[in-house]
PDB file of N, CA and C in Angstrom:
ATOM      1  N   UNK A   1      70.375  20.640  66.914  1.00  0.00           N
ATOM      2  CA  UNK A   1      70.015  22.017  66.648  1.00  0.00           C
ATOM      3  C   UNK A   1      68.555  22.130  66.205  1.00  0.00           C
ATOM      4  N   UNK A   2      68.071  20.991  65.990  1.00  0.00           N
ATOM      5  CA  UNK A   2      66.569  20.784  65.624  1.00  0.00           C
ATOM      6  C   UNK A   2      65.380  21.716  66.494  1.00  0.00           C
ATOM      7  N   UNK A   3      65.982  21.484  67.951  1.00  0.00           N
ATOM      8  CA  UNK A   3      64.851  21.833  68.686  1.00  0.00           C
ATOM      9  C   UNK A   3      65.512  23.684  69.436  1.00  0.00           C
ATOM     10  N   UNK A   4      66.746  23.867  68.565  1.00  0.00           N
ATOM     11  CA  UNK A   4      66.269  25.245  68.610  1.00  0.00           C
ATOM     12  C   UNK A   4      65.023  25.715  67.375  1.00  0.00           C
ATOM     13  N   UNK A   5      65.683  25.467  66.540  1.00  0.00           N
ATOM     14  CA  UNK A   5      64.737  25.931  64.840  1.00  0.00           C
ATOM     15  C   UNK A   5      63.568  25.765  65.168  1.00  0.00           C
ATOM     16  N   UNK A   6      62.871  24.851  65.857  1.00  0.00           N
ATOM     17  CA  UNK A   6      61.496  24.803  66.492  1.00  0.00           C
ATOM     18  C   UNK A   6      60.773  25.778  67.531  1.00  0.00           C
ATOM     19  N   UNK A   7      61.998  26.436  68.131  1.00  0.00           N
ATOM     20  CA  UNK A   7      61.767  27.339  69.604  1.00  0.00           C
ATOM     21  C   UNK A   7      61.144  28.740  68.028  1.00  0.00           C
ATOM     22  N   UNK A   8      62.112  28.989  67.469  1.00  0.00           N
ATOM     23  CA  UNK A   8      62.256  29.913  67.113  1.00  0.00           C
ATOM     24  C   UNK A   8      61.034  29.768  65.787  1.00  0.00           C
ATOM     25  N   UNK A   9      60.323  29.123  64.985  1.00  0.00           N
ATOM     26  CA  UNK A   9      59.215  28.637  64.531  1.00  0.00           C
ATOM     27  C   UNK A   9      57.985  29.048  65.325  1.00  0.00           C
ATOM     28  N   UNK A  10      58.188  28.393  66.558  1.00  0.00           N
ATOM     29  CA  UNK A  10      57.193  28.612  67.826  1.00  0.00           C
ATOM     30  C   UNK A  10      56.777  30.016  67.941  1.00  0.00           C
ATOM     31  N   UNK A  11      58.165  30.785  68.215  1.00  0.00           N
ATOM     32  CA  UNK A  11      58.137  32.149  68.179  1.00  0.00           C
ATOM     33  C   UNK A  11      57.583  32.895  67.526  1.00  0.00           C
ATOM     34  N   UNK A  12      57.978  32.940  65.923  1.00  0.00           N
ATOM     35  CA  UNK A  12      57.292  33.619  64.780  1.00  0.00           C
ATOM     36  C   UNK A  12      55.758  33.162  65.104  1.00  0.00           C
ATOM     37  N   UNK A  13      55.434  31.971  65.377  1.00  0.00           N
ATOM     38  CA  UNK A  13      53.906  31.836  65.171  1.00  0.00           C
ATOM     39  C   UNK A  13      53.479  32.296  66.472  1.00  0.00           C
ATOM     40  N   UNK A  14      53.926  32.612  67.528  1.00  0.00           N
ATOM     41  CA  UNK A  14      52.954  33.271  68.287  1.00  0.00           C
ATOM     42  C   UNK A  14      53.085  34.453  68.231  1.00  0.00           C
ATOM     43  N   UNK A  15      54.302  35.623  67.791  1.00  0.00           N
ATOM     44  CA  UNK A  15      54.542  37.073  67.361  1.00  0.00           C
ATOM     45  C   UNK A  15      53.353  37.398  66.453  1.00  0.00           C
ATOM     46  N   UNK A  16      53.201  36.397  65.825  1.00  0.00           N
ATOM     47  CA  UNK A  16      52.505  36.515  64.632  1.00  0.00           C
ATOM     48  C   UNK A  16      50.805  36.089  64.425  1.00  0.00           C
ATOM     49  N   UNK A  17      50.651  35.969  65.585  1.00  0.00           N
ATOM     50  CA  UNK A  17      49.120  35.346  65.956  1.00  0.00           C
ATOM     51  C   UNK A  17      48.807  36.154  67.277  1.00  0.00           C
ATOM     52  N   UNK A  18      49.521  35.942  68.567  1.00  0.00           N
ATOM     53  CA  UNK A  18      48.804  36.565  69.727  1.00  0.00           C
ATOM     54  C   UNK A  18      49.285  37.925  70.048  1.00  0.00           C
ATOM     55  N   UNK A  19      50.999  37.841  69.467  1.00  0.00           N
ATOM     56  CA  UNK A  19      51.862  39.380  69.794  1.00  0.00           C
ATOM     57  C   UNK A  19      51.056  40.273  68.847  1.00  0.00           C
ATOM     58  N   UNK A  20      50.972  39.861  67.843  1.00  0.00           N
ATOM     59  CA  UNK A  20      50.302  40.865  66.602  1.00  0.00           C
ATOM     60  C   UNK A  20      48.497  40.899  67.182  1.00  0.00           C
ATOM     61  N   UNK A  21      47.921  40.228  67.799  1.00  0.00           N
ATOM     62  CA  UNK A  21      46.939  40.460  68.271  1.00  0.00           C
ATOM     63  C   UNK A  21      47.020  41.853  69.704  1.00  0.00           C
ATOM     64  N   UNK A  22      47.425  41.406  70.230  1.00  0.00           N
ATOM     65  CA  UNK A  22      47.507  42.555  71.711  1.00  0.00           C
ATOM     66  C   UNK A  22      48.084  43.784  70.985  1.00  0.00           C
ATOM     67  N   UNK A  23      49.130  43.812  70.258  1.00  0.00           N
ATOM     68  CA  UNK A  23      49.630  44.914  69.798  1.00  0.00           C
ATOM     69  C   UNK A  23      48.672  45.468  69.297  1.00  0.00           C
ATOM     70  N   UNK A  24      47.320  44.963  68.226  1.00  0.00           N
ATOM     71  CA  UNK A  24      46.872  45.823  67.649  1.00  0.00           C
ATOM     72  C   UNK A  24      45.343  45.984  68.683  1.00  0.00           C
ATOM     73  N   UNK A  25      45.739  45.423  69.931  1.00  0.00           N
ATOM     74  CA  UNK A  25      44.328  46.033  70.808  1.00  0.00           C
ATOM     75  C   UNK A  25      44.934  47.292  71.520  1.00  0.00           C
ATOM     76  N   UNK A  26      46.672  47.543  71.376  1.00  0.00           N
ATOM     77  CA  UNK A  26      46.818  48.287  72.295  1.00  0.00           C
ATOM     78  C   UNK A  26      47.348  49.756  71.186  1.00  0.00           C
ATOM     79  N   UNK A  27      46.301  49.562  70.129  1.00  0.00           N
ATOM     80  CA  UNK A  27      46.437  50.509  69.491  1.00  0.00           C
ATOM     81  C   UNK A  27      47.614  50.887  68.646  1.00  0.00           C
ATOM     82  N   UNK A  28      48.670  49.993  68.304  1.00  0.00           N
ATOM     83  CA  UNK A  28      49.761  49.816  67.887  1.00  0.00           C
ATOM     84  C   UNK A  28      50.777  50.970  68.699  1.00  0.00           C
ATOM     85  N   UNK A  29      50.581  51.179  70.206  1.00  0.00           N
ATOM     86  CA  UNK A  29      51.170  51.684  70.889  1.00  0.00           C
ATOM     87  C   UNK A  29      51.735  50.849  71.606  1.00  0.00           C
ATOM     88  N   UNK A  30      53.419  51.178  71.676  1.00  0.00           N
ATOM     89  CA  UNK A  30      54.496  50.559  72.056  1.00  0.00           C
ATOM     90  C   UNK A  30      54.356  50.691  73.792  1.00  0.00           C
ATOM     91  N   UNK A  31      54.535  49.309  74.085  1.00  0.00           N
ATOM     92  CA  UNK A  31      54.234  49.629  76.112  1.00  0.00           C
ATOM     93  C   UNK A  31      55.682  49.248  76.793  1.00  0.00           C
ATOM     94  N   UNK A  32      55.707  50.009  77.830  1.00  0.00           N
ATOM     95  CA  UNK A  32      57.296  50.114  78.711  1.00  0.00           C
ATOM     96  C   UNK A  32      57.863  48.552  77.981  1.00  0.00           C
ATOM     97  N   UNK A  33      57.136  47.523  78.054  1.00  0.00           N
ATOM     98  CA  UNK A  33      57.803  45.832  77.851  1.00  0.00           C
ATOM     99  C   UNK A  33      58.355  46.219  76.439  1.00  0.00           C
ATOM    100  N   UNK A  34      57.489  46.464  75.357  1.00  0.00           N
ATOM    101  CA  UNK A  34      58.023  46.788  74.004  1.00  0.00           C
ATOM    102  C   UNK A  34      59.183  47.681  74.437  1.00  0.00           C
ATOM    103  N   UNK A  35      59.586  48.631  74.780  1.00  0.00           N
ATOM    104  CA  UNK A  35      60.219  49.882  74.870  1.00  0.00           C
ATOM    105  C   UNK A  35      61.761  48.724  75.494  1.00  0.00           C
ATOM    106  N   UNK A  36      61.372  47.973  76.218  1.00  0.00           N
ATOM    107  CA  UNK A  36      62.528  47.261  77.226  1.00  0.00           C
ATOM    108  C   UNK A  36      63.155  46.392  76.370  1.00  0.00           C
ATOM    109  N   UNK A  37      62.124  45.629  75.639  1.00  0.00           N
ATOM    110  CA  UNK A  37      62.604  44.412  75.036  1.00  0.00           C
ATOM    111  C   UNK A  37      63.403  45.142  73.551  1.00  0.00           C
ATOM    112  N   UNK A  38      63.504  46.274  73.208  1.00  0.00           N
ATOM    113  CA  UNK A  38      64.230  46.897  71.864  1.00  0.00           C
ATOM    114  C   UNK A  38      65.488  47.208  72.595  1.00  0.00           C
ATOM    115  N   UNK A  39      65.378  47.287  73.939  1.00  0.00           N
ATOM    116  CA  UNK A  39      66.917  47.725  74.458  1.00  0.00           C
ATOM    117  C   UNK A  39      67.335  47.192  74.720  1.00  0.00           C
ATOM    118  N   UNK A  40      67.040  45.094  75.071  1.00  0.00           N
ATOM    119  CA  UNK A  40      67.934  44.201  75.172  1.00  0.00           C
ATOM    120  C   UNK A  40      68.777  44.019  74.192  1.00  0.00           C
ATOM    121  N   UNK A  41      67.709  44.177  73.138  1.00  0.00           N
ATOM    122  CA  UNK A  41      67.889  43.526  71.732  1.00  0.00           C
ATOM    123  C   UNK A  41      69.120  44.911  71.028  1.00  0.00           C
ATOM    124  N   UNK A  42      69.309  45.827  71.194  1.00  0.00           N
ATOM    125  CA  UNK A  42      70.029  46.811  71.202  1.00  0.00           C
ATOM    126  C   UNK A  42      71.550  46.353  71.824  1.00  0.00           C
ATOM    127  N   UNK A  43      71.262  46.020  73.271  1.00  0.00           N
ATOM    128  CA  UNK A  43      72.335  45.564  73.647  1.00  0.00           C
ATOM    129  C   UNK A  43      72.906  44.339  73.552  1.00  0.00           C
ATOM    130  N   UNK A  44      71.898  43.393  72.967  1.00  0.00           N
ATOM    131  CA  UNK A  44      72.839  42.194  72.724  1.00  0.00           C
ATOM    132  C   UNK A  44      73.209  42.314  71.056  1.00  0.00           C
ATOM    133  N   UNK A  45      72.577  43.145  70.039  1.00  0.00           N
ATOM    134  CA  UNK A  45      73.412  43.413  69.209  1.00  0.00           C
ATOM    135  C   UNK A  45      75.039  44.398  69.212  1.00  0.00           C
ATOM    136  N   UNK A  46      75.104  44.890  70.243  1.00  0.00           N
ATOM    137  CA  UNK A  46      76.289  45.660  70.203  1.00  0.00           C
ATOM    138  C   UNK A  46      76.996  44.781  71.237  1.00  0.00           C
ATOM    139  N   UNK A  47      76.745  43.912  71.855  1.00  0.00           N
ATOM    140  CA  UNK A  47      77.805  42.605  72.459  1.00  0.00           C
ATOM    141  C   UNK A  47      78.336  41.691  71.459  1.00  0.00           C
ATOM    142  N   UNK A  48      77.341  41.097  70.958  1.00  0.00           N
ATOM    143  CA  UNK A  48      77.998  39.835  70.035  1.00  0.00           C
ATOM    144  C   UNK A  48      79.176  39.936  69.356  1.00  0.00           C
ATOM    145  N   UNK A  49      79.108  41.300  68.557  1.00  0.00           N
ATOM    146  CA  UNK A  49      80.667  41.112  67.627  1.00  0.00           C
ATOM    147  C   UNK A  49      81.548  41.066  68.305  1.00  0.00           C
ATOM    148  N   UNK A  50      81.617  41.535  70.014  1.00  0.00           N
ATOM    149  CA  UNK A  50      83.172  40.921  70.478  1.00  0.00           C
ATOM    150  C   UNK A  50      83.126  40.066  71.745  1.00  0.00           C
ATOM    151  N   UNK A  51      81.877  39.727  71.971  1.00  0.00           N
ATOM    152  CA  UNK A  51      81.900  38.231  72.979  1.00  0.00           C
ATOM    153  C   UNK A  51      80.729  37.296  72.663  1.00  0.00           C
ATOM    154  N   UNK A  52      81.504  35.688  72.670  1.00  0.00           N
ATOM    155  CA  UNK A  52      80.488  34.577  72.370  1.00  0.00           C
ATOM    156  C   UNK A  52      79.038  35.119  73.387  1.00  0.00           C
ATOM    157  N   UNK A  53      77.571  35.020  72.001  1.00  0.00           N
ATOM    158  CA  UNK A  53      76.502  34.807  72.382  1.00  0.00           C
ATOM    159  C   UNK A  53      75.745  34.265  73.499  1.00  0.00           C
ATOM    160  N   UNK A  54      76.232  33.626  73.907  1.00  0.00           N
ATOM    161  CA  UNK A  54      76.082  32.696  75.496  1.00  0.00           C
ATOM    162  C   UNK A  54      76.613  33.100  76.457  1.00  0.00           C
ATOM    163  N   UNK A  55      77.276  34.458  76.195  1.00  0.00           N
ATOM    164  CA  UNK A  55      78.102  35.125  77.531  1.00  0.00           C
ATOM    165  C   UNK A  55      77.224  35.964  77.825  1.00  0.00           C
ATOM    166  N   UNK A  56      76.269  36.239  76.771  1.00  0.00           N
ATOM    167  CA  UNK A  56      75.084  37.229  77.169  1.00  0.00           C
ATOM    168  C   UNK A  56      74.051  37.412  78.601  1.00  0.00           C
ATOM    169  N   UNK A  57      74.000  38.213  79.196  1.00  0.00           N
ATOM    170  CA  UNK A  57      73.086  37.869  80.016  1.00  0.00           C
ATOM    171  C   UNK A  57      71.623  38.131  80.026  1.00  0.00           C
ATOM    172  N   UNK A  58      71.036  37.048  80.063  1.00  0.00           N
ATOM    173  CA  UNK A  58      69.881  36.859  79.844  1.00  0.00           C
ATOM    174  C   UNK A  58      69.089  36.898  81.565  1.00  0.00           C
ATOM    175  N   UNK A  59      69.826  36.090  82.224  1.00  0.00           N
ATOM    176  CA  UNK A  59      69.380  36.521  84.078  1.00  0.00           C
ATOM    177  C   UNK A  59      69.242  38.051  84.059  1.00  0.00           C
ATOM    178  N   UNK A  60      70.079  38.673  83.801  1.00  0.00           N
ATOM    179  CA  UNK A  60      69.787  40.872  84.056  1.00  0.00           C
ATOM    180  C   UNK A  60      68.645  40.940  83.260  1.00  0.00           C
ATOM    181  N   UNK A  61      68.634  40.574  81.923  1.00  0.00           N
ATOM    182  CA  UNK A  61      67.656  40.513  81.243  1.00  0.00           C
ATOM    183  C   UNK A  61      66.093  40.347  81.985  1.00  0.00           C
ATOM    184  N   UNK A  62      66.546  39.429  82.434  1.00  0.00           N
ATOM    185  CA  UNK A  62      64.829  39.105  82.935  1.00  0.00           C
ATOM    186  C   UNK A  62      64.706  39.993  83.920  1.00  0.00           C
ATOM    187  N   UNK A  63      65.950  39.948  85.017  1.00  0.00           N
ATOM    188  CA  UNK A  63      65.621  40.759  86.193  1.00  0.00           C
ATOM    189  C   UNK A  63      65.344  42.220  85.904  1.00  0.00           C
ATOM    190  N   UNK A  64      65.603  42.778  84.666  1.00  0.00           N
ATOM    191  CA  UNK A  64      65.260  44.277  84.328  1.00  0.00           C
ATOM    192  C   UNK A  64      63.531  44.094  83.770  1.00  0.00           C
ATOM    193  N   UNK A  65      63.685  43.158  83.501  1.00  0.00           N
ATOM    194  CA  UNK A  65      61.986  43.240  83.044  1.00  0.00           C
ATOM    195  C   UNK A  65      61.250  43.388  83.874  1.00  0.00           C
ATOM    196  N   UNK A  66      61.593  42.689  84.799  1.00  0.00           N
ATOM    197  CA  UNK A  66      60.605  43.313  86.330  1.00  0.00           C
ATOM    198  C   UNK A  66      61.066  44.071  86.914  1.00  0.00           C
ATOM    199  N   UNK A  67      62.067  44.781  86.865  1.00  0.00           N
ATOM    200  CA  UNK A  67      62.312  45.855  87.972  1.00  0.00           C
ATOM    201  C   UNK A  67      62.401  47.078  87.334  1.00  0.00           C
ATOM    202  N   UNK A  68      62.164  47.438  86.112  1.00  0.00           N
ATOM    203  CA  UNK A  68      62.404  48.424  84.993  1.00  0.00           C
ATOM    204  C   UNK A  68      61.132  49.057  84.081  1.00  0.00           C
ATOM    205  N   UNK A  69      60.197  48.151  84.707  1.00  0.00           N
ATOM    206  CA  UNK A  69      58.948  48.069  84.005  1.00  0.00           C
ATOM    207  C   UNK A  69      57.922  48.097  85.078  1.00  0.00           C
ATOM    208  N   UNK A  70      56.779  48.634  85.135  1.00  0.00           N
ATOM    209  CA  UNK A  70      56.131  48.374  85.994  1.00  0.00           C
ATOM    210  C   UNK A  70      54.942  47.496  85.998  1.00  0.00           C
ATOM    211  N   UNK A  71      54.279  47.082  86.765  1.00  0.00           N
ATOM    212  CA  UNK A  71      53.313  46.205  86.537  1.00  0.00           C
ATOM    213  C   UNK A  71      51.881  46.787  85.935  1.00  0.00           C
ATOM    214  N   UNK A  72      51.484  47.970  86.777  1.00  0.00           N
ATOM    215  CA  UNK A  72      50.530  48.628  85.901  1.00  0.00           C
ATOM    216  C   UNK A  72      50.866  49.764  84.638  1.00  0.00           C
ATOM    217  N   UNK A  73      49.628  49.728  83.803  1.00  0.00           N
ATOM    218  CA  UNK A  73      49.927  51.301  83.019  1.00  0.00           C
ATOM    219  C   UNK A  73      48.703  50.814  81.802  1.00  0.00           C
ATOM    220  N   UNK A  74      49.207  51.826  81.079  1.00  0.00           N
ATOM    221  CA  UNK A  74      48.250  51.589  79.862  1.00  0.00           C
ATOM    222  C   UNK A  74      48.493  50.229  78.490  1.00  0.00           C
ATOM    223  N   UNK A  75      47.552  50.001  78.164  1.00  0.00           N
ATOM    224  CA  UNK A  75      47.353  48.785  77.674  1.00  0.00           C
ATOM    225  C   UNK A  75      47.933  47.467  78.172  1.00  0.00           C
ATOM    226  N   UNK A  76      46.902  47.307  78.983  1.00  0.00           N
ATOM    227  CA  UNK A  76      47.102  46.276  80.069  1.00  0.00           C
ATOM    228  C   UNK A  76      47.148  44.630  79.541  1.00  0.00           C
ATOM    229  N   UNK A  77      46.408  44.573  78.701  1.00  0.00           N
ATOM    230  CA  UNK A  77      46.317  43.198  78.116  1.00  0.00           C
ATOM    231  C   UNK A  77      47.431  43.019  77.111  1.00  0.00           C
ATOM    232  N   UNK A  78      48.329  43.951  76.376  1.00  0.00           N
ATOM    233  CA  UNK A  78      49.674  44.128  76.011  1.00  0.00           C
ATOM    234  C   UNK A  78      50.708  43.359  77.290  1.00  0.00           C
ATOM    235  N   UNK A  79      51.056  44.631  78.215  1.00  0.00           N
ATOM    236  CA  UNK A  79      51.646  44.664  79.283  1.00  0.00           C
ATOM    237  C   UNK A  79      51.788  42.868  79.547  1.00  0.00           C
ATOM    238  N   UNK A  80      50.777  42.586  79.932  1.00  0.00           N
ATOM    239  CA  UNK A  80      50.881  41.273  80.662  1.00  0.00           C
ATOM    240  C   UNK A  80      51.020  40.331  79.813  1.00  0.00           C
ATOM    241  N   UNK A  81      50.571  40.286  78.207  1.00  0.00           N
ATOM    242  CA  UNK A  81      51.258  39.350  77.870  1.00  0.00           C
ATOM    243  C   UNK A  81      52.433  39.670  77.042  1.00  0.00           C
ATOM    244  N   UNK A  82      53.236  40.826  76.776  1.00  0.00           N
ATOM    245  CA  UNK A  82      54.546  40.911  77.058  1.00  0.00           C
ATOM    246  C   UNK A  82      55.430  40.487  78.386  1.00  0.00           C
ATOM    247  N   UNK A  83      54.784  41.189  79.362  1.00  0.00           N
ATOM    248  CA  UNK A  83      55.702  40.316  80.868  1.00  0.00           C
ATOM    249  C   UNK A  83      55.969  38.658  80.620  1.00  0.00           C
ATOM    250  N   UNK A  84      54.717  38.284  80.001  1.00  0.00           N
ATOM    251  CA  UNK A  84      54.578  36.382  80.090  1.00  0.00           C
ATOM    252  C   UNK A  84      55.595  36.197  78.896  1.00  0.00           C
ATOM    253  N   UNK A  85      55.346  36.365  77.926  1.00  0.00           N
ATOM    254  CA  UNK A  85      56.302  36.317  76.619  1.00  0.00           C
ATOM    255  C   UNK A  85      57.982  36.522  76.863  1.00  0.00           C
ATOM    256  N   UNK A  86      58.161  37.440  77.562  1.00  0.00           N
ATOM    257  CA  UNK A  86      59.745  37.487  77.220  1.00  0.00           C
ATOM    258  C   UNK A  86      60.098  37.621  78.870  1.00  0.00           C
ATOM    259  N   UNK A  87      59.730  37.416  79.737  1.00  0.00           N
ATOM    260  CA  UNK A  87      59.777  36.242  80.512  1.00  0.00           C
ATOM    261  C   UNK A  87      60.219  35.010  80.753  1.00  0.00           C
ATOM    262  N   UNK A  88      59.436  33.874  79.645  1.00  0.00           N
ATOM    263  CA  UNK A  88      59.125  32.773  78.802  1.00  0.00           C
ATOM    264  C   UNK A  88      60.687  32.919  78.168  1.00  0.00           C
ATOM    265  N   UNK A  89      61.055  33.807  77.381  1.00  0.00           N
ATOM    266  CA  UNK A  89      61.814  33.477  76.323  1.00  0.00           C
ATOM    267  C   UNK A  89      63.306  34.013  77.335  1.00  0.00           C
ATOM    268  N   UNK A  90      63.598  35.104  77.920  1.00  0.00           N
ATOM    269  CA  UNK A  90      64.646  35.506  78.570  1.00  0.00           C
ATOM    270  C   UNK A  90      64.881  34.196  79.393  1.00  0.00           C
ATOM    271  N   UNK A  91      64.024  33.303  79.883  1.00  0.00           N
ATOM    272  CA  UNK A  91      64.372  32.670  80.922  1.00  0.00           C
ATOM    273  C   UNK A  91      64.759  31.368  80.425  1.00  0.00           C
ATOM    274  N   UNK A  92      64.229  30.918  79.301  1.00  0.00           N
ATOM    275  CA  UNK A  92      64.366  29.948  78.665  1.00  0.00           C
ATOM    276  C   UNK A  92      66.239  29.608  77.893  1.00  0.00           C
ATOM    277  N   UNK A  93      66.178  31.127  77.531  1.00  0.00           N
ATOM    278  CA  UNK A  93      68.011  31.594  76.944  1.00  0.00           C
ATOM    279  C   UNK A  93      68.745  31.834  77.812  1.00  0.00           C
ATOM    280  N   UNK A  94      68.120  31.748  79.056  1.00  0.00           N
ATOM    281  CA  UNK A  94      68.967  31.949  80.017  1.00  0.00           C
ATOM    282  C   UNK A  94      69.499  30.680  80.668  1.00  0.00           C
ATOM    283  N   UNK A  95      68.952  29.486  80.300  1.00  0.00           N
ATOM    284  CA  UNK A  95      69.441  28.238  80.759  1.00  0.00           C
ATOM    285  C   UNK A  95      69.976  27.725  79.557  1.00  0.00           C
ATOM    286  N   UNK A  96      69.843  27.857  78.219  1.00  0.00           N
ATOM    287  CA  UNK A  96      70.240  27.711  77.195  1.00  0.00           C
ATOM    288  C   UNK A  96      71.610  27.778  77.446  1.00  0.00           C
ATOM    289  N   UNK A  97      71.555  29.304  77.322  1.00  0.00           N
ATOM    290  CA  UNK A  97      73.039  29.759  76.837  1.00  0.00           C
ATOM    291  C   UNK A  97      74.124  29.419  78.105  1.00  0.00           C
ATOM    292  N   UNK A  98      73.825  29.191  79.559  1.00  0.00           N
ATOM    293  CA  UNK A  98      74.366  28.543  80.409  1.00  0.00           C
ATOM    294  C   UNK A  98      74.918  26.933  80.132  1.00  0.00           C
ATOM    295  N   UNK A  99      73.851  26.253  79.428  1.00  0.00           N
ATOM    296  CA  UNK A  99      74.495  25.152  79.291  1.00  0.00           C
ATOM    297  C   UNK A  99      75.635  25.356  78.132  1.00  0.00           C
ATOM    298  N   UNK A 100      75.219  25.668  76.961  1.00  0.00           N
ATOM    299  CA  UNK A 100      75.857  26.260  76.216  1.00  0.00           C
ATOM    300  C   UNK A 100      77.786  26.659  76.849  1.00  0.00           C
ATOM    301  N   UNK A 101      77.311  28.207  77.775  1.00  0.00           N
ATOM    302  CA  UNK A 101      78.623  28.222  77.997  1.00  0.00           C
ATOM    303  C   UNK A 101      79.365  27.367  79.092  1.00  0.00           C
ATOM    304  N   UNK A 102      78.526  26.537  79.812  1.00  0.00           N
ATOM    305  CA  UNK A 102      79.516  25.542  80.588  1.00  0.00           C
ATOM    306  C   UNK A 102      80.203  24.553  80.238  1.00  0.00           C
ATOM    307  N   UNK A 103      79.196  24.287  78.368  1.00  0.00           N
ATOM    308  CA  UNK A 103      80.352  23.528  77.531  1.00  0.00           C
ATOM    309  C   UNK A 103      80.970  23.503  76.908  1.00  0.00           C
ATOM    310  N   UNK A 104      81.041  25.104  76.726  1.00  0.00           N
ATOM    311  CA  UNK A 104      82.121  25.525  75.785  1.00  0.00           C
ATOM    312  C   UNK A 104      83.321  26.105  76.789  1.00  0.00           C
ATOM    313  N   UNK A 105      83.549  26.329  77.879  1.00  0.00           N
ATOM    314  CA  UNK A 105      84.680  26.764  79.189  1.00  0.00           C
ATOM    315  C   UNK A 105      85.232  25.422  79.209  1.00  0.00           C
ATOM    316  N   UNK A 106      84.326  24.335  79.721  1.00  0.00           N
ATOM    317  CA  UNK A 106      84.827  22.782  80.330  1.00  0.00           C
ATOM    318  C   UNK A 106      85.518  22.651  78.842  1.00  0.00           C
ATOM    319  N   UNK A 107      85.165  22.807  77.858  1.00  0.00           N
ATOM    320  CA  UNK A 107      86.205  22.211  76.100  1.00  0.00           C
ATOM    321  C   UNK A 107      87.042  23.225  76.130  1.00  0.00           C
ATOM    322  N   UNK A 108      87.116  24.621  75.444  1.00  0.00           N
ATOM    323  CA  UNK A 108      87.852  25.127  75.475  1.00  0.00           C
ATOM    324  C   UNK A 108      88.358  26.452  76.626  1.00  0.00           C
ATOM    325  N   UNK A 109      88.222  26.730  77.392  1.00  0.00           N
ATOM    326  CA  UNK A 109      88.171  27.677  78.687  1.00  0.00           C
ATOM    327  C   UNK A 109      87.676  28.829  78.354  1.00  0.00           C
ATOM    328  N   UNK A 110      88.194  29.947  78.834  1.00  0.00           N
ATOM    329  CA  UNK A 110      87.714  30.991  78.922  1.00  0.00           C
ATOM    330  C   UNK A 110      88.614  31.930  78.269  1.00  0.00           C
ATOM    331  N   UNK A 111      87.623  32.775  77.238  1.00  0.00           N
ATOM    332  CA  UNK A 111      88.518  33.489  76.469  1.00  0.00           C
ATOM    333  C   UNK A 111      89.356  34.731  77.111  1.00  0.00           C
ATOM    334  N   UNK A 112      90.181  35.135  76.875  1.00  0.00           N
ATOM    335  CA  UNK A 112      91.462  36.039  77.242  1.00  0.00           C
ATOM    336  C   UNK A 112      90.972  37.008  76.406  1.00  0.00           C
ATOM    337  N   UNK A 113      90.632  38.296  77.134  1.00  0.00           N
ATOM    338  CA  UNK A 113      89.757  39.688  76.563  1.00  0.00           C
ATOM    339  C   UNK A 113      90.984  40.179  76.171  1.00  0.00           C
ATOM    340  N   UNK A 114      92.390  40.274  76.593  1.00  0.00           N
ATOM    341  CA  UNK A 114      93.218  40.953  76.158  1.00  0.00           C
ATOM    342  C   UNK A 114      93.630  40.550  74.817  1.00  0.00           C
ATOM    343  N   UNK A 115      94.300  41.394  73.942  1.00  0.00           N
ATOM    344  CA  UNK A 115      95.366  40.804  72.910  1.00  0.00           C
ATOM    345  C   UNK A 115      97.249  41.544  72.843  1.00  0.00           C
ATOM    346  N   UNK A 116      97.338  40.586  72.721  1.00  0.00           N
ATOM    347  CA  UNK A 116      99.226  40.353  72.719  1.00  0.00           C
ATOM    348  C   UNK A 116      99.591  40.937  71.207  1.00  0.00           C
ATOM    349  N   UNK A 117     100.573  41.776  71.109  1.00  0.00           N
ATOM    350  CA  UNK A 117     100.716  42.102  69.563  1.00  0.00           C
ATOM    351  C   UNK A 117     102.412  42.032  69.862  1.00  0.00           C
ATOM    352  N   UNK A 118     103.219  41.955  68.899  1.00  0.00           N
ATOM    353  CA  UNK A 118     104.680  42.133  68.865  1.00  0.00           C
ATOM    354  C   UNK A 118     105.283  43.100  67.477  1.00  0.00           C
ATOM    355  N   UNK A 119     106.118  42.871  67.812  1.00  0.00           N
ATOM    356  CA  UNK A 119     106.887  43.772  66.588  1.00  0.00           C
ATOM    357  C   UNK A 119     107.813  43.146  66.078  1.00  0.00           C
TER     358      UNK A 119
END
């Protein structure tokens, strides 16, 4: 688990050095990528409480980043290194959480969405 805690280290220090840089060239105005990336994060908080984290999809994820967003607009040097950034990171959780769930199906299978109650 070491070399997640490191991904996520990594993270804070570049949010916090180059994200916090572009953000404040782009006037601390939020660009379509900002606007996209609060609605993953929206939707993978209202998934988790009732399906394992790794069931998440992170492939739509990415594929909405490019098809949901456009390539040009205002604050361009934002824009592009948001596209590169969560890009980078959607694509990265996206093989993650694949391995992840191919070893948690092959151990324990696949969870049963329904529930059984009796009386």
């Amino acid at each position: 688990m070491r070399g997640l805690t490191d991904l996520v280290q990594i993270k804070g220090l570049y949010e916090n050095s180059i994200g916090k840089t572009t953000e404040l060239l782009s006037g601390n105005k939020p660009t379509e990528e900002d606007r996209y990336e609060q609605k993953v994060a929206e939707e993978y908080a209202n998934y988790i409480p009732e399906y394992p984290w790794f069931d998440f999809s992170y492939t739509r994820a990415l594929g909405g980043l490019w098809t949901q967003t456009s390539l040009v607009g205002p604050h361009m040097i934002r824009k592009v290194e948001r596209k590169f950034i969560l890009s980078l990171e959607y694509s990265i959780k996206a093989v993650y959480s694949s391995i992840i769930q191919a070893g948690s199906h092959l151990t324990y299978g696949t969870a049963d969405p329904s529930v059984y109650a009796s009386r």
